[in-house]
C-alpha atoms as a PDB file:
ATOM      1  CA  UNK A   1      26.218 -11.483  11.217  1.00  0.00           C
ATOM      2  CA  UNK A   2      22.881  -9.722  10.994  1.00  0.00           C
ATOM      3  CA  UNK A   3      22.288  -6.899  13.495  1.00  0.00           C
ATOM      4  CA  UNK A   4      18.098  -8.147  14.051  1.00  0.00           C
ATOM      5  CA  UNK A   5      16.271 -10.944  13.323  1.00  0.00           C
ATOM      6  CA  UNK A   6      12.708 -11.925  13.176  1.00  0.00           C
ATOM      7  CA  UNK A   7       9.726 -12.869  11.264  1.00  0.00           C
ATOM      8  CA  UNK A   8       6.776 -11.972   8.768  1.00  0.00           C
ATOM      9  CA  UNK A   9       3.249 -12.379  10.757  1.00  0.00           C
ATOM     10  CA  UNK A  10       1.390 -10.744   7.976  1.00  0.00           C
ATOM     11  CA  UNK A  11       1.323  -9.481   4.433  1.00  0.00           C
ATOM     12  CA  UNK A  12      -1.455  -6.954   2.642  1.00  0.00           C
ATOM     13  CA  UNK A  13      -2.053  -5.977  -0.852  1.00  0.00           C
ATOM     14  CA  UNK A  14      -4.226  -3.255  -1.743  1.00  0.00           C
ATOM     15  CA  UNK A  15      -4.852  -4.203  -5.449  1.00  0.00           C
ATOM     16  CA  UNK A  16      -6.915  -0.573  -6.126  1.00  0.00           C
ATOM     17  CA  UNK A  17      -5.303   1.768  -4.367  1.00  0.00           C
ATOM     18  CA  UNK A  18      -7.100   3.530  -1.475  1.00  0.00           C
ATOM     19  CA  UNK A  19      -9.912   0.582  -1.518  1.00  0.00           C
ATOM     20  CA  UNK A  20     -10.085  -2.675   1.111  1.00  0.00           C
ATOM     21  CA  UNK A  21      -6.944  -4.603   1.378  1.00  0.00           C
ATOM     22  CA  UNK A  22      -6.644  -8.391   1.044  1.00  0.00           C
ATOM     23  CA  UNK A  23      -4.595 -10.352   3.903  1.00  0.00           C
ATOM     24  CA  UNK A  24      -2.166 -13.240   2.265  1.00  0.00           C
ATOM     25  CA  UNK A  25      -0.732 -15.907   3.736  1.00  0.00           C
ATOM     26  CA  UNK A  26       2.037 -15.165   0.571  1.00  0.00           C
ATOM     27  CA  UNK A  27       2.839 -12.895  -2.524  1.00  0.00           C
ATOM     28  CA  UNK A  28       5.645 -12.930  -5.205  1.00  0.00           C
ATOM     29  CA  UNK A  29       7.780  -9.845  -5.082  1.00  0.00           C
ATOM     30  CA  UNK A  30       8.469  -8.298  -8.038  1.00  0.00           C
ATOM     31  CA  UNK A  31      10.738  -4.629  -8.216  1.00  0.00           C
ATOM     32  CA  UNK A  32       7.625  -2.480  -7.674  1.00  0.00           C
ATOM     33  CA  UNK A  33       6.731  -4.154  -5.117  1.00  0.00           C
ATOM     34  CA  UNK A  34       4.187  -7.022  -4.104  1.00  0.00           C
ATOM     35  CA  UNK A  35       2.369  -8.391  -7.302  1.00  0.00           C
ATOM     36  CA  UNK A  36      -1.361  -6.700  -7.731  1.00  0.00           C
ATOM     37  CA  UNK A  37      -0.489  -4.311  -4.977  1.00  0.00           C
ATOM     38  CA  UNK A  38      -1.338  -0.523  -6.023  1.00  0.00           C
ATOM     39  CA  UNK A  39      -1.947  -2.568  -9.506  1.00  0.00           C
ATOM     40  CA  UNK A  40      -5.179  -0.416 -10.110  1.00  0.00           C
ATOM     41  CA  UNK A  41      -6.273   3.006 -10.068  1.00  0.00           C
ATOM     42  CA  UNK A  42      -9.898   4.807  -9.695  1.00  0.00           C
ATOM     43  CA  UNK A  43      -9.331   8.509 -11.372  1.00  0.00           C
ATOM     44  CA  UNK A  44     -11.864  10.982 -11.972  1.00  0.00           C
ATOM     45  CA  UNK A  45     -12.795  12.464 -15.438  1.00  0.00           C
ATOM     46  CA  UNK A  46      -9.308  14.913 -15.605  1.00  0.00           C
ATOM     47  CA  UNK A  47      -7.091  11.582 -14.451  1.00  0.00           C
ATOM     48  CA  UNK A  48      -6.429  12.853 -11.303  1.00  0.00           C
ATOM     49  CA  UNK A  49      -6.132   9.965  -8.893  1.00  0.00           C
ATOM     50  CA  UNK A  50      -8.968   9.394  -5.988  1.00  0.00           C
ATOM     51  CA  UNK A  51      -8.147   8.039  -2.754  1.00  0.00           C
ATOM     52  CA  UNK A  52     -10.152   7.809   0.887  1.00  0.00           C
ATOM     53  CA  UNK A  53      -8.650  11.504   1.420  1.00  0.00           C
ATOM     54  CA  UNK A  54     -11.854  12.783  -0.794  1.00  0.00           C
ATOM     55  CA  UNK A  55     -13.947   9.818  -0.993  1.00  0.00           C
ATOM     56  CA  UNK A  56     -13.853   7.840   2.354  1.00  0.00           C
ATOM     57  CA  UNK A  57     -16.580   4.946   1.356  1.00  0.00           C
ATOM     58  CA  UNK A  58     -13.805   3.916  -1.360  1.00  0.00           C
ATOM     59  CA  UNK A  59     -12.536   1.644   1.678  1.00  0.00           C
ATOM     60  CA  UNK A  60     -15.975  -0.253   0.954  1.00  0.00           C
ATOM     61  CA  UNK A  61     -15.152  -1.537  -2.650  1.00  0.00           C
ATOM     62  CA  UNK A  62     -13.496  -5.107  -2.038  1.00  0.00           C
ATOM     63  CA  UNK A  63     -11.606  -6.680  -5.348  1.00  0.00           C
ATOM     64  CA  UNK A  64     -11.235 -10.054  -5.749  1.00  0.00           C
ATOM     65  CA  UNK A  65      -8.307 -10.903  -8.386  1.00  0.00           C
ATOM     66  CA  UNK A  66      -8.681 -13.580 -10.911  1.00  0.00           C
ATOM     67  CA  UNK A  67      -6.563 -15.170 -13.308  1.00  0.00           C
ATOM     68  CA  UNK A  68      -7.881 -12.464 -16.122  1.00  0.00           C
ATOM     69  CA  UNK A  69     -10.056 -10.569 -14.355  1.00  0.00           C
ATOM     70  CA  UNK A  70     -10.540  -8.462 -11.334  1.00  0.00           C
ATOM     71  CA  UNK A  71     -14.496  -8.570  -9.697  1.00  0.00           C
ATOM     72  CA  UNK A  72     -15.278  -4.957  -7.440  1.00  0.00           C
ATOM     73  CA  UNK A  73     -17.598  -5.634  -4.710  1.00  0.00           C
ATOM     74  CA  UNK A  74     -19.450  -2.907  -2.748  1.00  0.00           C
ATOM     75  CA  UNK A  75     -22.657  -2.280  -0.495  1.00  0.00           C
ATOM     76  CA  UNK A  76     -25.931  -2.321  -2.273  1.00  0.00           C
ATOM     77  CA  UNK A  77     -24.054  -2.968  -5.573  1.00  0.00           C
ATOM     78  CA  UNK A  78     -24.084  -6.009  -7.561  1.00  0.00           C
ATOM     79  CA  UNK A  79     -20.750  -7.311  -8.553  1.00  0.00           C
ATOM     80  CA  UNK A  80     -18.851  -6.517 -11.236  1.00  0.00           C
ATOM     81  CA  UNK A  81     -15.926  -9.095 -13.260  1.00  0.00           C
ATOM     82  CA  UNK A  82     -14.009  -7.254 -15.831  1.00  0.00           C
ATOM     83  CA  UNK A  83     -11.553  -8.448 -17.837  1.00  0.00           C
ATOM     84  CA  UNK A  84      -7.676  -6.993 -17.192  1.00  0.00           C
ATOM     85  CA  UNK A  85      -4.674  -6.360 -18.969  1.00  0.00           C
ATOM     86  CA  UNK A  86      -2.953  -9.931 -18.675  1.00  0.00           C
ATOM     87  CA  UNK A  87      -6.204 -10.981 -20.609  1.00  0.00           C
ATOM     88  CA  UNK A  88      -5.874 -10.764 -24.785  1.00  0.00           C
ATOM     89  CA  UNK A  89      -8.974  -7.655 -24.516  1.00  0.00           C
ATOM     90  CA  UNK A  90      -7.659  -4.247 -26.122  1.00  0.00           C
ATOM     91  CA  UNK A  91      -7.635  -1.410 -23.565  1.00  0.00           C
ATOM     92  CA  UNK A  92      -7.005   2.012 -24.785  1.00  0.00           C
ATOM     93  CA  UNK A  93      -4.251   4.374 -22.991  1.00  0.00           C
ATOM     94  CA  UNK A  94      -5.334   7.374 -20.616  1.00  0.00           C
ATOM     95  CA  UNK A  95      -3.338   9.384 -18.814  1.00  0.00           C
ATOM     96  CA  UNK A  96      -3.678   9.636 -15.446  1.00  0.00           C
ATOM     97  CA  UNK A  97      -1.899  11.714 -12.340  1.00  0.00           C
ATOM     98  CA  UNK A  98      -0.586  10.244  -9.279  1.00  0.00           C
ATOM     99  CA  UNK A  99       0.994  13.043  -6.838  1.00  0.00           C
ATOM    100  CA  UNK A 100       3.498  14.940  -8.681  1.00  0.00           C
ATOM    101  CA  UNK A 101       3.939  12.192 -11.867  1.00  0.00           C
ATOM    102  CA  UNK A 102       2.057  11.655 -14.950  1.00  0.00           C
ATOM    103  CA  UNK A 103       2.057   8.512 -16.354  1.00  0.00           C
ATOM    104  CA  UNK A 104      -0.090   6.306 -19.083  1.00  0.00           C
ATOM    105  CA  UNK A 105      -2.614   4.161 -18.057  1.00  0.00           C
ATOM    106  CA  UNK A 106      -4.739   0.799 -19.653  1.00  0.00           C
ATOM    107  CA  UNK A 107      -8.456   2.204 -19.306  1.00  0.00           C
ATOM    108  CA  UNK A 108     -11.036  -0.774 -18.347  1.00  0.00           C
ATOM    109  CA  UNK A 109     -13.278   0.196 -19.684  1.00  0.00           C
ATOM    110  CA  UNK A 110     -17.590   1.362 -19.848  1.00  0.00           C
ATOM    111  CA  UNK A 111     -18.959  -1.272 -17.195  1.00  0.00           C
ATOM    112  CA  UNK A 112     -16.172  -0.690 -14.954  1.00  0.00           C
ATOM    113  CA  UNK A 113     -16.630   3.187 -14.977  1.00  0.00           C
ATOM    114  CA  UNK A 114     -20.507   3.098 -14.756  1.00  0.00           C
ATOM    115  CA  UNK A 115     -20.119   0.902 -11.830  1.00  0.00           C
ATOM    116  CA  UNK A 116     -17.917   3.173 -10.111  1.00  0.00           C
ATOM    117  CA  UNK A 117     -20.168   6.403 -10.932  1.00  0.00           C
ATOM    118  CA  UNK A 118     -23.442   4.289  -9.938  1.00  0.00           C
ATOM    119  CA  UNK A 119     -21.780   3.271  -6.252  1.00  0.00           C
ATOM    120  CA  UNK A 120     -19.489   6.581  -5.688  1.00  0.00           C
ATOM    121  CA  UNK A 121     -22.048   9.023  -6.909  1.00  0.00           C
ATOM    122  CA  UNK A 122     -19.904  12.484  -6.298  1.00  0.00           C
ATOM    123  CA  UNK A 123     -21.364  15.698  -7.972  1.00  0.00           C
ATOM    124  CA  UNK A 124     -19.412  16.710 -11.070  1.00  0.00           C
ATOM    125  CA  UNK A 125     -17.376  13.733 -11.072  1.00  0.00           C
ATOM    126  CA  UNK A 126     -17.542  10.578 -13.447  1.00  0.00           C
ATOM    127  CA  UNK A 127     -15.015   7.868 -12.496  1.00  0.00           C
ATOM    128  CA  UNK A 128     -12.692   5.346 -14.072  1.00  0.00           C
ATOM    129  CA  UNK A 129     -11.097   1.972 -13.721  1.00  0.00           C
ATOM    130  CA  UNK A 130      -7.475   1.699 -14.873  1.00  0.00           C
ATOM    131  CA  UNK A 131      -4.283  -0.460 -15.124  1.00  0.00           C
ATOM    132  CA  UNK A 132      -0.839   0.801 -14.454  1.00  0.00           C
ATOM    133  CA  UNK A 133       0.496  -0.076 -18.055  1.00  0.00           C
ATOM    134  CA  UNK A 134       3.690  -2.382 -18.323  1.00  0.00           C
ATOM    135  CA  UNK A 135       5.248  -0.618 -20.536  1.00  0.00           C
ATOM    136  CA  UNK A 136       5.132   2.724 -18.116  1.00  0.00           C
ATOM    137  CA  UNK A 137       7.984   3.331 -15.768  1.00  0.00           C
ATOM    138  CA  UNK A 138       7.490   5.931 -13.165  1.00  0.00           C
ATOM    139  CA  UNK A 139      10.461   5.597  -9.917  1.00  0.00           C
ATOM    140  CA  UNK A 140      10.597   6.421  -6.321  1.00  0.00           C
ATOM    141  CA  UNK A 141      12.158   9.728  -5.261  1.00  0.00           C
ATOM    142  CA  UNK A 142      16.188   9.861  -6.073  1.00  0.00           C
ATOM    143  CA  UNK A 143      16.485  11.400  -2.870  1.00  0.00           C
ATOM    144  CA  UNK A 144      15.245   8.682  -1.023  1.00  0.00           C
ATOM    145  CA  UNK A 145      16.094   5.991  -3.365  1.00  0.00           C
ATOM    146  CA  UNK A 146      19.819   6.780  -4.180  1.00  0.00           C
ATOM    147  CA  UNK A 147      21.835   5.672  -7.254  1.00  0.00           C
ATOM    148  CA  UNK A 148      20.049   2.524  -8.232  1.00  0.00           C
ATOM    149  CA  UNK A 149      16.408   3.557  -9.734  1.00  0.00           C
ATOM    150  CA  UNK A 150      13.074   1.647  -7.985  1.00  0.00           C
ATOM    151  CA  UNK A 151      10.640   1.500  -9.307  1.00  0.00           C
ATOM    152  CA  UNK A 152       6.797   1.738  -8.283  1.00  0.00           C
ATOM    153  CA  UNK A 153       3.670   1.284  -9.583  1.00  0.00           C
ATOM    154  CA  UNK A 154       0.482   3.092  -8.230  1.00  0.00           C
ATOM    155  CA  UNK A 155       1.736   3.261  -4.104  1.00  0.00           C
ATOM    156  CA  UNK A 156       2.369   6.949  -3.081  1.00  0.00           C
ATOM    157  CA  UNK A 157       6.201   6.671  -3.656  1.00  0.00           C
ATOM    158  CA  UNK A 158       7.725   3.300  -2.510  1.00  0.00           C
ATOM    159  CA  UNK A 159       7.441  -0.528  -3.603  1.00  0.00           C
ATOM    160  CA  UNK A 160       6.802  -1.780   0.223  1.00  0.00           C
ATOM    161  CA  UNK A 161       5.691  -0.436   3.719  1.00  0.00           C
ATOM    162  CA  UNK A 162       7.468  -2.438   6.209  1.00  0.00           C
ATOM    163  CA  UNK A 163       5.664  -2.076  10.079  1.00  0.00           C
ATOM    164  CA  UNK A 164       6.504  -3.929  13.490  1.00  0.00           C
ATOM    165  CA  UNK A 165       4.161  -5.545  15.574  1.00  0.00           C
ATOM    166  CA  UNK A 166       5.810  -3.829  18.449  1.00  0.00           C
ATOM    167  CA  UNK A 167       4.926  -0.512  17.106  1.00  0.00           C
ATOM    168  CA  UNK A 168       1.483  -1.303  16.256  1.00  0.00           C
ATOM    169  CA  UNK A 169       1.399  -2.841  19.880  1.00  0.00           C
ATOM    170  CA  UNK A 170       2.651   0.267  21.536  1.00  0.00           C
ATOM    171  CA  UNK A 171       0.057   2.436  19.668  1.00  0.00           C
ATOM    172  CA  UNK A 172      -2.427   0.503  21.223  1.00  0.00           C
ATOM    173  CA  UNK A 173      -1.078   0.397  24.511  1.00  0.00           C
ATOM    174  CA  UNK A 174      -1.585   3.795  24.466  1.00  0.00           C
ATOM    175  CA  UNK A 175      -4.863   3.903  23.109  1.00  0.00           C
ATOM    176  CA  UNK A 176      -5.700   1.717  26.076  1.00  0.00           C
ATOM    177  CA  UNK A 177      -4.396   4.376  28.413  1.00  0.00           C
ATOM    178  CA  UNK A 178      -6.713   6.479  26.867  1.00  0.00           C
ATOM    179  CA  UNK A 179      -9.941   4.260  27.346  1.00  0.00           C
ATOM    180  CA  UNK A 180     -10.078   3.828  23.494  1.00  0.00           C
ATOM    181  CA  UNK A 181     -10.236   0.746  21.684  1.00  0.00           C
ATOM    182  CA  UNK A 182      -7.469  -0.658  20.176  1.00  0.00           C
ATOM    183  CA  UNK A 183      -7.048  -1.326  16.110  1.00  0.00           C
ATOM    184  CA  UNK A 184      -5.444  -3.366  13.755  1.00  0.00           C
ATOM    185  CA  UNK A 185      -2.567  -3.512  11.588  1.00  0.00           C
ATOM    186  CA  UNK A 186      -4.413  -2.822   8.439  1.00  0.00           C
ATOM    187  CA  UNK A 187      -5.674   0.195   9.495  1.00  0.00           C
ATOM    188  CA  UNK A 188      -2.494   1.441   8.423  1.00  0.00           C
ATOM    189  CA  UNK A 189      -1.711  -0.221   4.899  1.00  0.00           C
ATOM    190  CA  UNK A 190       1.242  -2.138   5.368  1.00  0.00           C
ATOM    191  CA  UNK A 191       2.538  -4.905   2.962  1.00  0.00           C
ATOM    192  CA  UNK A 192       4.729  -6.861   5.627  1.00  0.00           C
ATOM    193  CA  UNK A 193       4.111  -7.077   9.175  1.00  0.00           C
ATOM    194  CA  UNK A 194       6.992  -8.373  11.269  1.00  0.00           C
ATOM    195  CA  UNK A 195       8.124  -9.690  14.258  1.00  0.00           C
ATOM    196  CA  UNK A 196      11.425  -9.673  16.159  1.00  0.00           C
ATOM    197  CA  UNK A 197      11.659  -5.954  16.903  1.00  0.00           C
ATOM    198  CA  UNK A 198      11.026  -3.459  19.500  1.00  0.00           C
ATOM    199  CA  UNK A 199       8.782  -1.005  19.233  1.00  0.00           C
ATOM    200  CA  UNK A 200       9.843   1.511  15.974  1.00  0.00           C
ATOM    201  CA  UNK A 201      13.151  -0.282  15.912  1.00  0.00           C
ATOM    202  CA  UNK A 202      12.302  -0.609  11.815  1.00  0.00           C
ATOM    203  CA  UNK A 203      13.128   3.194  11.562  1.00  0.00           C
ATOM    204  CA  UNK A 204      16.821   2.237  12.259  1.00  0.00           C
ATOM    205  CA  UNK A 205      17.219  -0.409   9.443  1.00  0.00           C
ATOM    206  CA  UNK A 206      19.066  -0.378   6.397  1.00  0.00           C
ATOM    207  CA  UNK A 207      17.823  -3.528   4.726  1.00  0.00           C
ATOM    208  CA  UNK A 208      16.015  -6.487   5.024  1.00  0.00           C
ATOM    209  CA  UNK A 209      16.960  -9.858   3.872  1.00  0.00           C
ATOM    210  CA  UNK A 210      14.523 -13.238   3.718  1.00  0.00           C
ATOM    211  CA  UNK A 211      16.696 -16.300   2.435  1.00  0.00           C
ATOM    212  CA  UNK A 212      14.618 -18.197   0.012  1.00  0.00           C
ATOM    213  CA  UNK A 213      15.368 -21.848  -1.543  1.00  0.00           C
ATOM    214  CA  UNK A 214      15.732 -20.303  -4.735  1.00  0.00           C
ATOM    215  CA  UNK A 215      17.892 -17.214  -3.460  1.00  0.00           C
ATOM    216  CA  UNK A 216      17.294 -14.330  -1.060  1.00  0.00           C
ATOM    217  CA  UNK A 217      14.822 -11.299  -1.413  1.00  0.00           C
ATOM    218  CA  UNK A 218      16.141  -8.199   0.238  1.00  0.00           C
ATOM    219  CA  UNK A 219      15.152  -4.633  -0.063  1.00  0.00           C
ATOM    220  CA  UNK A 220      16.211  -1.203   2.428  1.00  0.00           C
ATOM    221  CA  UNK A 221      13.682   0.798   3.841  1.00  0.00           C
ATOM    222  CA  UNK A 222      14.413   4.049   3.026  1.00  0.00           C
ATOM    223  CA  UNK A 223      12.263   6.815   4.098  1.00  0.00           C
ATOM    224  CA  UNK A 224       9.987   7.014   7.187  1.00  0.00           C
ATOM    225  CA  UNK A 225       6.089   6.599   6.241  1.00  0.00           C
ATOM    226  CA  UNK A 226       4.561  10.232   6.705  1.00  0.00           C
ATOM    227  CA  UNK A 227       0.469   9.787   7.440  1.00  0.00           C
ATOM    228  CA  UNK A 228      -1.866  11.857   6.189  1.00  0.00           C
ATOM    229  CA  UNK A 229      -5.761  11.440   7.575  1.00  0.00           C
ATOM    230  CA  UNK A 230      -6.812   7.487   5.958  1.00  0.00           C
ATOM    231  CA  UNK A 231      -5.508   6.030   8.981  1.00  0.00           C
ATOM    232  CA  UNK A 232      -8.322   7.692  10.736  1.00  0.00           C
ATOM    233  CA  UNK A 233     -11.015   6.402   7.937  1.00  0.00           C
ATOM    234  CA  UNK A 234     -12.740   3.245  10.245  1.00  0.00           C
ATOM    235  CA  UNK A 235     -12.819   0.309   7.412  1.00  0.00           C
ATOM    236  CA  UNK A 236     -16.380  -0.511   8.784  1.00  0.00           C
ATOM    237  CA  UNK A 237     -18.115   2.304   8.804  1.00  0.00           C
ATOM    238  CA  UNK A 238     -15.803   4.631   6.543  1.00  0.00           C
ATOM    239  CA  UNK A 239     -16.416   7.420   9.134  1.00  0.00           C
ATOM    240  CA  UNK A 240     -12.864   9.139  10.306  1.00  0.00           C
ATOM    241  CA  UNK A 241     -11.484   8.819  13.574  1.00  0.00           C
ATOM    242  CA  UNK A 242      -9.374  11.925  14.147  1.00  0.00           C
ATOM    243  CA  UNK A 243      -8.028  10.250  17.710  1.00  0.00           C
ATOM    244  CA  UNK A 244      -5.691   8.138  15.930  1.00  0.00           C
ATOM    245  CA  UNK A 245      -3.552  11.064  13.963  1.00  0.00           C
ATOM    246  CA  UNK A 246      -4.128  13.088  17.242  1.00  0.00           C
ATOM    247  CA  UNK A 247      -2.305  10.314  19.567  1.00  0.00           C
ATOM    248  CA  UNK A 248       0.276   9.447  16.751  1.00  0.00           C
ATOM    249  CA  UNK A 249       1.015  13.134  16.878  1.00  0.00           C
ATOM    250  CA  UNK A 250       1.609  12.907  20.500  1.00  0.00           C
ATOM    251  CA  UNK A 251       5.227  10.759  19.883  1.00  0.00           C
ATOM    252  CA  UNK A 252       5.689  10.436  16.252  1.00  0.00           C
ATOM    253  CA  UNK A 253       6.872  13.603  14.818  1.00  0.00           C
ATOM    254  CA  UNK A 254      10.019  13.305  13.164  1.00  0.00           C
ATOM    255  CA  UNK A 255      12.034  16.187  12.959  1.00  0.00           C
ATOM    256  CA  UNK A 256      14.244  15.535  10.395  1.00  0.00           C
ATOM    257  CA  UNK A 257      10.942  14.879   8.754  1.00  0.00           C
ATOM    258  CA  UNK A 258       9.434  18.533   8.871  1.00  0.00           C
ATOM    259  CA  UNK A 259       7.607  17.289  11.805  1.00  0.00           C
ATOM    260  CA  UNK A 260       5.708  15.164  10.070  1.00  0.00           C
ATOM    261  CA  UNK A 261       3.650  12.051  11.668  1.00  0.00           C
ATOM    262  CA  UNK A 262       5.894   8.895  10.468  1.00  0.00           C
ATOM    263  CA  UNK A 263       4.727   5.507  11.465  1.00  0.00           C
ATOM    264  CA  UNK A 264       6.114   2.685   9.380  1.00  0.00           C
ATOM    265  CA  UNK A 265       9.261   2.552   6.899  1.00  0.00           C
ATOM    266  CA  UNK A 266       8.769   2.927   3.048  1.00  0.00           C
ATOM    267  CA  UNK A 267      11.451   0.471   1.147  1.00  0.00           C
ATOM    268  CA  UNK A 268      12.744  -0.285  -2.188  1.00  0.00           C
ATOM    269  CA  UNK A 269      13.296  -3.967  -3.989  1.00  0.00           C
ATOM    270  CA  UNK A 270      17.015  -4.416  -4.488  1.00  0.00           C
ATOM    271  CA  UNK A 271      16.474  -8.295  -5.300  1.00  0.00           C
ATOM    272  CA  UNK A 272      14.319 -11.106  -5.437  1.00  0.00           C
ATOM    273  CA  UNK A 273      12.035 -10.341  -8.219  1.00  0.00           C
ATOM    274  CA  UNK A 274      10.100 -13.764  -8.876  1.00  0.00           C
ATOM    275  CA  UNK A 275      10.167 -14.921  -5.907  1.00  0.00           C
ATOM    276  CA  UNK A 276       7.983 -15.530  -3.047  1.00  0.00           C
ATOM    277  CA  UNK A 277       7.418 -14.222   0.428  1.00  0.00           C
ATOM    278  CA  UNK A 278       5.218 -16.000   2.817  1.00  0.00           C
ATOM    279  CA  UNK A 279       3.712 -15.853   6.628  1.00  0.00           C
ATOM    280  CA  UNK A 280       6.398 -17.067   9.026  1.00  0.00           C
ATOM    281  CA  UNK A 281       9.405 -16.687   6.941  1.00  0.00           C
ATOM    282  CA  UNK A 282      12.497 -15.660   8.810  1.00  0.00           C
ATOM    283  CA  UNK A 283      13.975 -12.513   8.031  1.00  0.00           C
ATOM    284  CA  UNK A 284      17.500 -10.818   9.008  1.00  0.00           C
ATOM    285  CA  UNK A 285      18.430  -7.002   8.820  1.00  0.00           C
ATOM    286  CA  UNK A 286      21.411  -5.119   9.030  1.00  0.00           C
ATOM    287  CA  UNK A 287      21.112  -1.565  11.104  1.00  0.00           C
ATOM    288  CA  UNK A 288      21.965   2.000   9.635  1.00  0.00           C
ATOM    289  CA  UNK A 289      25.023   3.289  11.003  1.00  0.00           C
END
């Protein structure tokens, strides 16, 4: 018998990472996680990766996915569709840095970089668009992910962030306490919102199952989600709101952490590639010991 039970009230991908997420009503999993999520990468001129953490009006560019081609819309820009790697264009290969891993990249190209220098306009920096490449393999942390390699595409370190609606309701219980307004879910980047715990009960689970007609989809959550500052980024007006990592600080240090500010579990795929998760599926877990 499972140890908890529940269900999925939301999923998010964030096709470019550190830009506007898209709510689903579904998404097929696949062993780096949800398809298109962390798919795409904005890098500056030396590859390094750019995320809210240096430019917080990133959180304005919206993508729209298409069956060939991904469209970036921003303030005061006009939209740009450009073509994408499942399309039959040639991209050439750059190589780009994400954290402490280097790995090859499909560039998209002129239009998609001019766009990005024309709306992001940073001194000294010219930007591009790029694809993580299919061919590339680049894993989650062995500590965290034990024997059996995961892999990842452009996330920080894990194919899924896993959050309960109890936890996001007690961080706004408290933000009520302290006459400020409560947020939403998003704010902190999940993929799949569920129901059926109590509040930060998720930190406690070994893995997640959701029985599908076609066979189940589990993965474990392995590491607690450290935050760093893009919580505090408001989507709307891309100014930071240092109150939120202040109260998380308050009660979500981990120790066994270094102390750092966890909210949310970070999982691998064990199974399931192909298949299909959707809004209101059930879902059973099984508790670390």
């Amino acid at each position: 018998m499972p140890d908890l039970s529940g269900s999925i009230t939301a999923l998010y991908i964030y096709p470019i990472k550190s830009c506007a997420g898209l709510s689903v009503s579904s998404a097929e999993i696949r062993s780096h996680g949800l398809l298109y999520d962390r798919q795409w990468l904005i890098v500056d001129q030396t590859g390094h990766f750019q995320t809210q953490r240096q430019i917080p009006h990133l959180v304005w560019i919206t993508p729209s996915i298409g069956a060939q081609t991904l469209t970036l819309s921003a303030p005061a820009q006009p939209d740009i569709t450009i073509p994408t790697a499942s399309s039959d264009q040639h991209f050439t290969t750059r190589e780009v840095q994400i954290w402490q891993d280097r790995v090859p990249a499909l560039d998209l190209g002129p239009h998609a970089s001019q766009w990005l220098n024309d709306y992001l306009q940073v001194p000294g920096k010219t930007f591009h668009l790029v694809q993580f490449d299919p061919r590339a393999t680049r894993l989650s942390d062995r500590q965290w992910s034990g024997d059996q390699p995961a892999a990842v595409q452009f996330a920080d370190g894990f194919a899924i962030n896993v959050i309960s609606e109890a936890s996001i309701a007690l961080f706004n219980q408290k933000r009520l306490e302290h006459d400020m307004d409560p947020i939403e879910a998003d704010r902190f980047r999940p993929n799949v919102v569920v129901a059926g715990l109590d509040a930060h009960d998720e930190d406690h689970i070994k893995t997640m199952v959701i029985p599908t007609v076609s066979g189940p989809i589990e993965w474990a959550l392995v590491k607690p989600c450290p935050r760093c500052q893009i919580p505090d980024i408001d989507p709307q007006t891309s100014i930071s709101d240092p109150t939120i990592s202040a109260l998380l600080s308050s009660y979500r240090q981990m120790p066994h952490m270094d102390h750092a500010i966890c909210f949310g579990m970070n999982g691998i795929v064990h199974t399931g590639a192909g298949k299909h998760l959707h809004v209101g599926q059930h879902w059973q877990a099984t508790l670390n010991l």
